[in-house]
N, C-alpha and C. Protein backbone atom coordinates (compact mmCIF):
# COMPACT_ATOMS: atom_id res chain seq x y z
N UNK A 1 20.30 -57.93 -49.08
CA UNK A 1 19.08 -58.30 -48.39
C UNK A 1 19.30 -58.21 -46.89
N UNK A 2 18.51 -57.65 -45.99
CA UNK A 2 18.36 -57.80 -44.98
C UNK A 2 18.22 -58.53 -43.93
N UNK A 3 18.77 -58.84 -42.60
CA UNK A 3 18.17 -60.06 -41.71
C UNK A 3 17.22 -59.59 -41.27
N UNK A 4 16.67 -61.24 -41.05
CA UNK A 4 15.20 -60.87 -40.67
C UNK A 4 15.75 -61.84 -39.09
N UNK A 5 15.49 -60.82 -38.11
CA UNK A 5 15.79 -61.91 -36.59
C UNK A 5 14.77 -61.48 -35.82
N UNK A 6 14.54 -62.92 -35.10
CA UNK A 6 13.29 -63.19 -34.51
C UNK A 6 13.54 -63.48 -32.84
N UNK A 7 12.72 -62.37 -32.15
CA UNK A 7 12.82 -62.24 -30.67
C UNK A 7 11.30 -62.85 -29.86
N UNK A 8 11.13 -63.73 -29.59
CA UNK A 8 9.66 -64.23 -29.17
C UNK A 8 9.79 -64.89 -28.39
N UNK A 9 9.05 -64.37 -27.23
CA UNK A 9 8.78 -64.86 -26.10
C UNK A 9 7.57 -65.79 -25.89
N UNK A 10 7.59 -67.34 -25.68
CA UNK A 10 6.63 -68.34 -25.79
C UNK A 10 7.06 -69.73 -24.50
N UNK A 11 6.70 -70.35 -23.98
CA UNK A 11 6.77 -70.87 -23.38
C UNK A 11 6.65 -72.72 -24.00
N UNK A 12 7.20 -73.60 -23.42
CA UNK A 12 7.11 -75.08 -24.06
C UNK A 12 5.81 -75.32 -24.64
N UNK A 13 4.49 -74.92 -23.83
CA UNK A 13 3.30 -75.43 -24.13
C UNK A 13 2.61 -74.67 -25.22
N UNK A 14 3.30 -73.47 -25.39
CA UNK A 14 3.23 -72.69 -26.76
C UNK A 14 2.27 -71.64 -26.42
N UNK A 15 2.12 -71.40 -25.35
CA UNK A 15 1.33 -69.88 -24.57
C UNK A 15 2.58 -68.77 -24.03
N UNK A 16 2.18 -67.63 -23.90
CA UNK A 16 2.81 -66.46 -22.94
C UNK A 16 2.06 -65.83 -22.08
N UNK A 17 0.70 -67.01 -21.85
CA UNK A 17 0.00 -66.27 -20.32
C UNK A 17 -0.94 -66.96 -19.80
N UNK A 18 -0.92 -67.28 -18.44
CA UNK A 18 -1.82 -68.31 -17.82
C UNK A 18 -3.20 -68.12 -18.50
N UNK A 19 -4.07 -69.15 -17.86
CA UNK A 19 -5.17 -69.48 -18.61
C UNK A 19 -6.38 -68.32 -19.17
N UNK A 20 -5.90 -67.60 -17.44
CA UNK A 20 -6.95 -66.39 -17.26
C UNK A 20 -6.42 -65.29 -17.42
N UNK A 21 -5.10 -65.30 -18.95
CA UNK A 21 -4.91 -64.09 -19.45
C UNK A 21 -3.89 -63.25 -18.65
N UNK A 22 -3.39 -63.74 -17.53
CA UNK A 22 -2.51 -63.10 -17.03
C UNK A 22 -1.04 -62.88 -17.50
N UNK A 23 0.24 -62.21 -17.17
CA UNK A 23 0.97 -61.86 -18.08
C UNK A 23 1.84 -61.48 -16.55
N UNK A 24 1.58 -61.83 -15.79
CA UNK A 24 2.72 -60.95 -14.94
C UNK A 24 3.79 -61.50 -14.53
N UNK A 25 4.17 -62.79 -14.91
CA UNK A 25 5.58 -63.60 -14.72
C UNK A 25 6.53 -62.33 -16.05
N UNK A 26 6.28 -61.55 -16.74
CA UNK A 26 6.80 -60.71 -17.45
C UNK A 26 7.01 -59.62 -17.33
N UNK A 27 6.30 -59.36 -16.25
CA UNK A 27 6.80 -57.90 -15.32
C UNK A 27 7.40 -58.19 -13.49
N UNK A 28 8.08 -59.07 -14.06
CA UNK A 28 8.96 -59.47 -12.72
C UNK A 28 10.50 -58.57 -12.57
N UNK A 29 11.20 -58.21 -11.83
CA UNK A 29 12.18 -57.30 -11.70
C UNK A 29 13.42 -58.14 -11.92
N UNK A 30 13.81 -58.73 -13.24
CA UNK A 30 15.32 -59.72 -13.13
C UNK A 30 16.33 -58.91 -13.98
N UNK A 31 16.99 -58.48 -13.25
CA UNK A 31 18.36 -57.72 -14.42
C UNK A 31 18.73 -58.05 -14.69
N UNK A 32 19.08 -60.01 -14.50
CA UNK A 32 19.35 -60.11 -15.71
C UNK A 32 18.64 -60.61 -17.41
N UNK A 33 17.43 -60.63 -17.22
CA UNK A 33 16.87 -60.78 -18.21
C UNK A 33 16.45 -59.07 -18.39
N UNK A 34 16.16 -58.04 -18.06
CA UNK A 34 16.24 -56.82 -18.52
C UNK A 34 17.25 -56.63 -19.18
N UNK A 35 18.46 -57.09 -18.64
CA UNK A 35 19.69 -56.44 -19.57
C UNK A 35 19.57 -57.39 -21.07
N UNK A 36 19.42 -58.55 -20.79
CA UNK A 36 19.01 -59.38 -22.19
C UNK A 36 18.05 -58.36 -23.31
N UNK A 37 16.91 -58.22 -22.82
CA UNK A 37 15.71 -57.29 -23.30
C UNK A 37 16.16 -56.48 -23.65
N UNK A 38 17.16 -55.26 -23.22
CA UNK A 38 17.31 -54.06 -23.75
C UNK A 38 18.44 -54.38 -24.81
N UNK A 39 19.17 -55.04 -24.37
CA UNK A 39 20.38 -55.57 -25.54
C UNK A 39 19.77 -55.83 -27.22
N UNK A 40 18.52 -56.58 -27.07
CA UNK A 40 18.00 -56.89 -28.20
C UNK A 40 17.43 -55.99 -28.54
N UNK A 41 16.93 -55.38 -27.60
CA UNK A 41 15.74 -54.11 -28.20
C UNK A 41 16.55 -52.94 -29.08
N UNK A 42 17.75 -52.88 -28.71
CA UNK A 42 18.80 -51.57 -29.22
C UNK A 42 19.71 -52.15 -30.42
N UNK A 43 18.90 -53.14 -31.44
CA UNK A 43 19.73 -53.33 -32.35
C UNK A 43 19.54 -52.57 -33.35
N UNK A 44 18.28 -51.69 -33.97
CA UNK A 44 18.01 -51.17 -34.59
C UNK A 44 16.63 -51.83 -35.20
N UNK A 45 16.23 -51.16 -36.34
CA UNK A 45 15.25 -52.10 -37.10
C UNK A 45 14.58 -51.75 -37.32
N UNK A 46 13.06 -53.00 -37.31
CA UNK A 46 11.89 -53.12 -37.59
C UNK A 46 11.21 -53.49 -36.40
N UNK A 47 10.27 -53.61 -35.71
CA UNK A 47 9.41 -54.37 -35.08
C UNK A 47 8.54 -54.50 -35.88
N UNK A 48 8.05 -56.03 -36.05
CA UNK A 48 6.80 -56.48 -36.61
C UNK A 48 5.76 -57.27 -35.17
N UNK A 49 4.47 -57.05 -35.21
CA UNK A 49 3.70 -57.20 -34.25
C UNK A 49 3.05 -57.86 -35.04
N UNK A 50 2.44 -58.95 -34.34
CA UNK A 50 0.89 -59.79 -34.71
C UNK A 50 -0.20 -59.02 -33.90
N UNK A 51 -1.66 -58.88 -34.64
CA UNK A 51 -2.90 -58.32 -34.33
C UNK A 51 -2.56 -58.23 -32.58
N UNK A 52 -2.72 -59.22 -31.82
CA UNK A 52 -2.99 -58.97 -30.33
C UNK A 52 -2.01 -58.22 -29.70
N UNK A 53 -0.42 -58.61 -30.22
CA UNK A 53 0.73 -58.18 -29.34
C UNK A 53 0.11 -56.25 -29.82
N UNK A 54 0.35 -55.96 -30.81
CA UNK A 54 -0.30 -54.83 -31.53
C UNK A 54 -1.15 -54.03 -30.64
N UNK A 55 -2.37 -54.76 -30.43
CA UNK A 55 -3.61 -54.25 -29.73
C UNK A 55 -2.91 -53.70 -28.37
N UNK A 56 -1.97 -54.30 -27.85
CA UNK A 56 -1.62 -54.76 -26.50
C UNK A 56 -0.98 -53.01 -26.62
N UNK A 57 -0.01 -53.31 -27.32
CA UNK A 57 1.23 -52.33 -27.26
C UNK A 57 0.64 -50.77 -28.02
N UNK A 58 -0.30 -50.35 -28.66
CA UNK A 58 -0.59 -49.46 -29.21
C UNK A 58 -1.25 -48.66 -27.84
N UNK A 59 -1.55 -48.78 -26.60
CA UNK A 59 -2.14 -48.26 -25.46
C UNK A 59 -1.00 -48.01 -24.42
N UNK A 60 -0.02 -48.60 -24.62
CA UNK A 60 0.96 -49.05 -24.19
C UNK A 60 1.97 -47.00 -24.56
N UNK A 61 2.12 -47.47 -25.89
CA UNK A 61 3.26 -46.52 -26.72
C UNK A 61 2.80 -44.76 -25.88
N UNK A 62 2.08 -44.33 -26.36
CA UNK A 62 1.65 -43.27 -25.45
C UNK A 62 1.73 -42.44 -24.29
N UNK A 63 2.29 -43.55 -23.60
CA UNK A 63 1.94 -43.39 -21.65
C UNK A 63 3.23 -42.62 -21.57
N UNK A 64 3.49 -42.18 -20.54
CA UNK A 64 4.47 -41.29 -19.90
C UNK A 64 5.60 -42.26 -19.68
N UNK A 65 5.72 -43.40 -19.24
CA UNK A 65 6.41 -44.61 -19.01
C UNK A 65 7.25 -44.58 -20.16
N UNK A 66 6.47 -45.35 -20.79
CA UNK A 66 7.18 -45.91 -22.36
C UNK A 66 7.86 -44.55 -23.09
N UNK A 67 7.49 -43.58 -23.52
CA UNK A 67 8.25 -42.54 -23.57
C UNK A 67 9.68 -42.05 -22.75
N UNK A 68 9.46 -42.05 -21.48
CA UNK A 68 10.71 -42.00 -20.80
C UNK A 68 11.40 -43.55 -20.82
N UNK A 69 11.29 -44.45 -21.08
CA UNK A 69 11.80 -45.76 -21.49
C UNK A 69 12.59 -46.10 -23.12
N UNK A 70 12.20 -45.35 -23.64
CA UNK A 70 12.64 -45.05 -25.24
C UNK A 70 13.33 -44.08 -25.65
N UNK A 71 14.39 -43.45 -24.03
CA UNK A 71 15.32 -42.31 -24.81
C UNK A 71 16.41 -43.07 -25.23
């Protein structure tokens, strides 16, 4: 059987974005939480998404960015 490991980003009050939907404390420039991020991201796997993260990231996958980010 497989592990199932869980990477989620949530905050104490149980949100990941100010009131008015913002998100940009997550595109801040910290290497050392990038190097954290990519460490996890390169274990292999599965990603499983819930509906919104989903919505979010399917506009996302496409772009010229994320492509050169995923060699």
């Amino acid at each position: 059987m497989r592990k199932l490991l869980v990477f989620n980003n949530v905050t104490l009050d149980g949100y990941s974005v100010y009131k008015n939907g913002d998100m940009s404390w997550a595109h801040k420039d910290d290497p050392e939480w990038n190097a954290f991020v990519a460490e996890n991201a390169s274990g292999g796997g599965e990603l499983i998404f819930g509906r919104v993260t989903y919505d979010l990231m399917v506009s996302f996958w496409p772009t010229p960015f994320a492509i050169e980010t995923n060699r």
